[in-house]
C-alpha atoms as a PDB file:
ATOM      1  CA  UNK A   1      88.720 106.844 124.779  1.00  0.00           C
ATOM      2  CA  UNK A   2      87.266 104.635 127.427  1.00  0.00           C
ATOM      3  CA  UNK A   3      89.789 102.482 129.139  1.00  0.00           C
ATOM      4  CA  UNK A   4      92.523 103.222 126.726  1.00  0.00           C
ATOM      5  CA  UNK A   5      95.150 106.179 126.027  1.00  0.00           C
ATOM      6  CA  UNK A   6      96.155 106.406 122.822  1.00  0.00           C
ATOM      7  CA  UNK A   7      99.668 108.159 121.677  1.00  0.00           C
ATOM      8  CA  UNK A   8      98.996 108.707 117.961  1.00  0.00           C
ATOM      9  CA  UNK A   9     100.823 112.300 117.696  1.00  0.00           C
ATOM     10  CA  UNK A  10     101.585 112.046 114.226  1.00  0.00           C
ATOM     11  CA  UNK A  11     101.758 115.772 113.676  1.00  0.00           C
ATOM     12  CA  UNK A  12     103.087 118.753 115.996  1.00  0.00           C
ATOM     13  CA  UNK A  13     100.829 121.933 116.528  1.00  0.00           C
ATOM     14  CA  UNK A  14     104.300 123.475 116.943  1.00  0.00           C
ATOM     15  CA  UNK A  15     105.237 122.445 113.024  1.00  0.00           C
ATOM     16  CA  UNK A  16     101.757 123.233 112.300  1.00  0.00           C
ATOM     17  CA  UNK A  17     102.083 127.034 113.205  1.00  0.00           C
ATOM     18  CA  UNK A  18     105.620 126.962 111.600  1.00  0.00           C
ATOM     19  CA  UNK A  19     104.174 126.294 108.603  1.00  0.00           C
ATOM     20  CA  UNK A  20     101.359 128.492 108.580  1.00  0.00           C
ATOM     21  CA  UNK A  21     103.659 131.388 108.183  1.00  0.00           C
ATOM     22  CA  UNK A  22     104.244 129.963 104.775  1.00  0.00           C
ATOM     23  CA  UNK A  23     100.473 129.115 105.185  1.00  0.00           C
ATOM     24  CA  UNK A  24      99.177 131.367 102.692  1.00  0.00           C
ATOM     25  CA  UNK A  25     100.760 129.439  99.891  1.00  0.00           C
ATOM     26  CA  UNK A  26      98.797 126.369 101.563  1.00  0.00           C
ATOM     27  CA  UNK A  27     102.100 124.543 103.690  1.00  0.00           C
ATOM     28  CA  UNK A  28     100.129 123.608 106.936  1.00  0.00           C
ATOM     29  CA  UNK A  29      96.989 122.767 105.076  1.00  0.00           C
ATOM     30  CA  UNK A  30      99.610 120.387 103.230  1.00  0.00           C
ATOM     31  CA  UNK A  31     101.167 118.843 106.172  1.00  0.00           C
ATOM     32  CA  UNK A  32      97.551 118.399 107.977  1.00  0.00           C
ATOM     33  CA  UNK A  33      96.400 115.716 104.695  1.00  0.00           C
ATOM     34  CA  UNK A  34      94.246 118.603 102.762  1.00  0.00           C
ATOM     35  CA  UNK A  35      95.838 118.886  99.316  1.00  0.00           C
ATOM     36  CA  UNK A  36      93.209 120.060  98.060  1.00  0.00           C
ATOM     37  CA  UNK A  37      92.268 123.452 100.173  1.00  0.00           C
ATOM     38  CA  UNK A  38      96.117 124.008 100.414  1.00  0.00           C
ATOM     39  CA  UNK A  39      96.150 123.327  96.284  1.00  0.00           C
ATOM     40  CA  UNK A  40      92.989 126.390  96.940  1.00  0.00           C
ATOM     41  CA  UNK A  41      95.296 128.056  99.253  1.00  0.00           C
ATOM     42  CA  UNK A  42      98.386 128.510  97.112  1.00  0.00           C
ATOM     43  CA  UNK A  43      96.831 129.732  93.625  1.00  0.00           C
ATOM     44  CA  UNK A  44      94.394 131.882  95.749  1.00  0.00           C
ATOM     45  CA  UNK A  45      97.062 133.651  99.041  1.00  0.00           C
ATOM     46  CA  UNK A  46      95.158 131.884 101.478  1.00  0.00           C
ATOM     47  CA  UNK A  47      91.574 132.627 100.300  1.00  0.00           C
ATOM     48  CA  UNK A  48      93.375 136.599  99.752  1.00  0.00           C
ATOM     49  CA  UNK A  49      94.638 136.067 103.179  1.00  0.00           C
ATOM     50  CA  UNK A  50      91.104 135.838 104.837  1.00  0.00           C
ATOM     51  CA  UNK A  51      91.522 131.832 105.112  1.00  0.00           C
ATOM     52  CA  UNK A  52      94.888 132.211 106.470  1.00  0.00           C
ATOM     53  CA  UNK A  53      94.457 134.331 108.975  1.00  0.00           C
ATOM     54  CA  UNK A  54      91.333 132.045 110.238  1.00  0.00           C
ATOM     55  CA  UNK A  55      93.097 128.814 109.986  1.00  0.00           C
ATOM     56  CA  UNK A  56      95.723 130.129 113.105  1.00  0.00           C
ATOM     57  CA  UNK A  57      92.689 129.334 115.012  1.00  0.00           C
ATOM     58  CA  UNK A  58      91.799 125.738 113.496  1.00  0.00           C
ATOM     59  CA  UNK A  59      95.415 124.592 113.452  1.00  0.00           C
ATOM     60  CA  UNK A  60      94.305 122.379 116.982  1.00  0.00           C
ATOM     61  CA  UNK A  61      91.649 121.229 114.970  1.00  0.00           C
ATOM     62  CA  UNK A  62      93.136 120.098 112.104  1.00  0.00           C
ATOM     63  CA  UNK A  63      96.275 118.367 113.815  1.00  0.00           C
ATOM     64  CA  UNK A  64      93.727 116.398 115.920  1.00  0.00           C
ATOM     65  CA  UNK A  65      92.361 114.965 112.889  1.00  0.00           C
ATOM     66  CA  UNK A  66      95.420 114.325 111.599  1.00  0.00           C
ATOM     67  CA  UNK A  67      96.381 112.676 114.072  1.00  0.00           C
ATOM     68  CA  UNK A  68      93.501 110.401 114.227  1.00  0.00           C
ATOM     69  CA  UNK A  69      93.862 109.643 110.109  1.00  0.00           C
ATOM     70  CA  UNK A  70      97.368 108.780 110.467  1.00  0.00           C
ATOM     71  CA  UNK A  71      99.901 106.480 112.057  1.00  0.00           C
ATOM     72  CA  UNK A  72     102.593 106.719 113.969  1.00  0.00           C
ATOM     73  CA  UNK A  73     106.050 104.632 113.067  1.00  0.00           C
ATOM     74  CA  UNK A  74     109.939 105.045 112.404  1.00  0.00           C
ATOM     75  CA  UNK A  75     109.812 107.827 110.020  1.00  0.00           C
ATOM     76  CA  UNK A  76     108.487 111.044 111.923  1.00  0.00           C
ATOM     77  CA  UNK A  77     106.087 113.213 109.551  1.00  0.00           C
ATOM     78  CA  UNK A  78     107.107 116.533 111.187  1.00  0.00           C
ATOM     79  CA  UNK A  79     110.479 116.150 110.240  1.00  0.00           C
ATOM     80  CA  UNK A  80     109.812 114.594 106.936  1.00  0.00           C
ATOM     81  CA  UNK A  81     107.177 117.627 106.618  1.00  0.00           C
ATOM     82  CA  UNK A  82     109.799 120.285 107.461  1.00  0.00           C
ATOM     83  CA  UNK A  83     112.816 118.310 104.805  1.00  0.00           C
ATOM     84  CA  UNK A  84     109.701 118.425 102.241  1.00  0.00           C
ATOM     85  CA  UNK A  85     109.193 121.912 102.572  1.00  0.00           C
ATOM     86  CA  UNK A  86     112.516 123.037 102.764  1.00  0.00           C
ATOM     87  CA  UNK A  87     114.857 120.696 101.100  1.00  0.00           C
ATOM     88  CA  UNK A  88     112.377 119.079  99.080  1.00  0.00           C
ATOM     89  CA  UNK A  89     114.190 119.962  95.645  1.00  0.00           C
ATOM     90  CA  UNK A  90     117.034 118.419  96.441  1.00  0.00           C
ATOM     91  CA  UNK A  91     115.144 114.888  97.190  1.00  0.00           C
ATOM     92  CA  UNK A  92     116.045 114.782 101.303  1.00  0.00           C
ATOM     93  CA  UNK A  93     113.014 113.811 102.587  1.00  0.00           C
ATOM     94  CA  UNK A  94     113.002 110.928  99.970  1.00  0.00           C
ATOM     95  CA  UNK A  95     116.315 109.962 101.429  1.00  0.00           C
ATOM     96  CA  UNK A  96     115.198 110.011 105.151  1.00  0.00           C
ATOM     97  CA  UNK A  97     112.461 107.106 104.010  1.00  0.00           C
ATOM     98  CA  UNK A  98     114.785 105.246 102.854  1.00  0.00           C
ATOM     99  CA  UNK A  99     113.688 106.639  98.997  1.00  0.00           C
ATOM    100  CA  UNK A 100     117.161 106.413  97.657  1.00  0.00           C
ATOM    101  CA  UNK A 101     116.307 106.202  93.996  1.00  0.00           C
ATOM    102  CA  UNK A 102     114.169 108.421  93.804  1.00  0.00           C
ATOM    103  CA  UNK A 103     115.851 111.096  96.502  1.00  0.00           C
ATOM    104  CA  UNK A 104     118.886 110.943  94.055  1.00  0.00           C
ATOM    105  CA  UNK A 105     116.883 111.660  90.994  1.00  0.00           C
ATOM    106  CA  UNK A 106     115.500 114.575  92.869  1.00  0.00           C
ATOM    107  CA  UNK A 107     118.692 116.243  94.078  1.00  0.00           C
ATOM    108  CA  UNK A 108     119.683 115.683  89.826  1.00  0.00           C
ATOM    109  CA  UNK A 109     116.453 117.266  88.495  1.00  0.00           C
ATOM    110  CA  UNK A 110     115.555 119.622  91.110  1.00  0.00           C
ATOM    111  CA  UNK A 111     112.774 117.814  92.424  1.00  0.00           C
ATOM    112  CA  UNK A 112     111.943 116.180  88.517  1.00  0.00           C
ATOM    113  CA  UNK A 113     111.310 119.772  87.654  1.00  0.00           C
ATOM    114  CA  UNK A 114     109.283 121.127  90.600  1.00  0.00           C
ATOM    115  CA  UNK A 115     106.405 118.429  89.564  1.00  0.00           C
ATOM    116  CA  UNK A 116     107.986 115.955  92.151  1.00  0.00           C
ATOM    117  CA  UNK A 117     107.733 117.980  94.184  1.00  0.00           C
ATOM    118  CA  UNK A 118     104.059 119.114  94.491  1.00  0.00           C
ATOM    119  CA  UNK A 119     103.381 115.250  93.874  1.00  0.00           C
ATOM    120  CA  UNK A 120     104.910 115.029  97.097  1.00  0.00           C
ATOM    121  CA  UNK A 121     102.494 117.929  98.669  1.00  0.00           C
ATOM    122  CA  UNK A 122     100.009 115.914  97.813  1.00  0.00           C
ATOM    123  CA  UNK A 123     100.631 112.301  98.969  1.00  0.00           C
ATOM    124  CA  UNK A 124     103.482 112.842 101.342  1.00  0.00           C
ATOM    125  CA  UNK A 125     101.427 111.685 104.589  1.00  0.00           C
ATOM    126  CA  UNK A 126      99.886 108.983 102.398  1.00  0.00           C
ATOM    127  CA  UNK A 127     103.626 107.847 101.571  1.00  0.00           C
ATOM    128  CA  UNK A 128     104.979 108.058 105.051  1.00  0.00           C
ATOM    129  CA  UNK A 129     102.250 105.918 106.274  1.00  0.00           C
ATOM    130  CA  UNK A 130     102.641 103.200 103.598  1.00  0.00           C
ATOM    131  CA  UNK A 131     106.704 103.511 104.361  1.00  0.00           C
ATOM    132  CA  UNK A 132     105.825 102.877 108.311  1.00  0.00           C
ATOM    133  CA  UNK A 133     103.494 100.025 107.384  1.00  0.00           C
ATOM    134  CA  UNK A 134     106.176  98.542 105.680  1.00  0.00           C
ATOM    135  CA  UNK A 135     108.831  99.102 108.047  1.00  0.00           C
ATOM    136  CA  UNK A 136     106.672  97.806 110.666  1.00  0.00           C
ATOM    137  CA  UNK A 137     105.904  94.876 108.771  1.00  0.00           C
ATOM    138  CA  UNK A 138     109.546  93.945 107.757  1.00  0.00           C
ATOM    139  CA  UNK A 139     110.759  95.119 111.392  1.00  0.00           C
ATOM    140  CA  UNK A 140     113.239  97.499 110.155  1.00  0.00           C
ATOM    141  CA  UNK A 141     114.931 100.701 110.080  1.00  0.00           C
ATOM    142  CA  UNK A 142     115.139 103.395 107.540  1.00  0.00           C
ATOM    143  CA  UNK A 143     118.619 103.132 107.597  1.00  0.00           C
END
């Protein structure tokens, strides 16, 4: 950037590499905004373990871009990332953005039957982005 730092670190390598262990099953390709290779990645072991293994060494990569397609704001993707993966059955990282509804209806359902769940694999970044816009806009906290 010419003449201008920018401090858009939506995503942590750290979390990144965290969730590649789980990575054959397509968690850091999920938290990097690729639902569709880690969609590839779960039904297939990682490419039968071949694409896991290589993506250790594109995880820099990947959160770079990341971090350029996304934005920065109250509620932290690495944390909502990690409740997701975690607790994400039991609606928490619903809660944290302020979901309430909907966090509740997940901790009653188990995540509306597991398909809330990998809705949320999908669009999670998309829907912490939209929450921060919002936030930002109103000038409020999650809380």
């Amino acid at each position: 950037m010419t003449g201008m730092t920018m401090n858009n670190d939506t995503h942590s390598k750290a979390i990144g590499y965290l969730l590649w262990i789980f990575g054959f099953f397509g968690a850091h390709r999920f938290y990097y905004g690729k639902p569709i290779t880690g969609t590839i990645w779960f039904f297939t072991l990682g490419l039968f373990f071949v694409g896991w293994i290589i993506d250790l060494f594109l995880i820099p990569a990947m959160d770079r871009q990341a971090d350029r397609r996304f934005r920065t704001g109250q509620i932290h993707y690495s944390l909502t990332w990690v409740l997701l993966t975690f607790l994400g059955f039991f609606g928490i990282h619903r809660m944290y953005m302020g979901k309430w509804i909907t966090g509740v209806l997940y901790l009653l359902t188990f995540g509306l039957l597991g398909l809330g769940y990998l809705y949320d694999l999908w669009t999670l970044n998309s829907q912490i982005s939209e929450r921060n816009q919002y936030l930002a806009r109103r000038g409020r906290s999650t809380w």
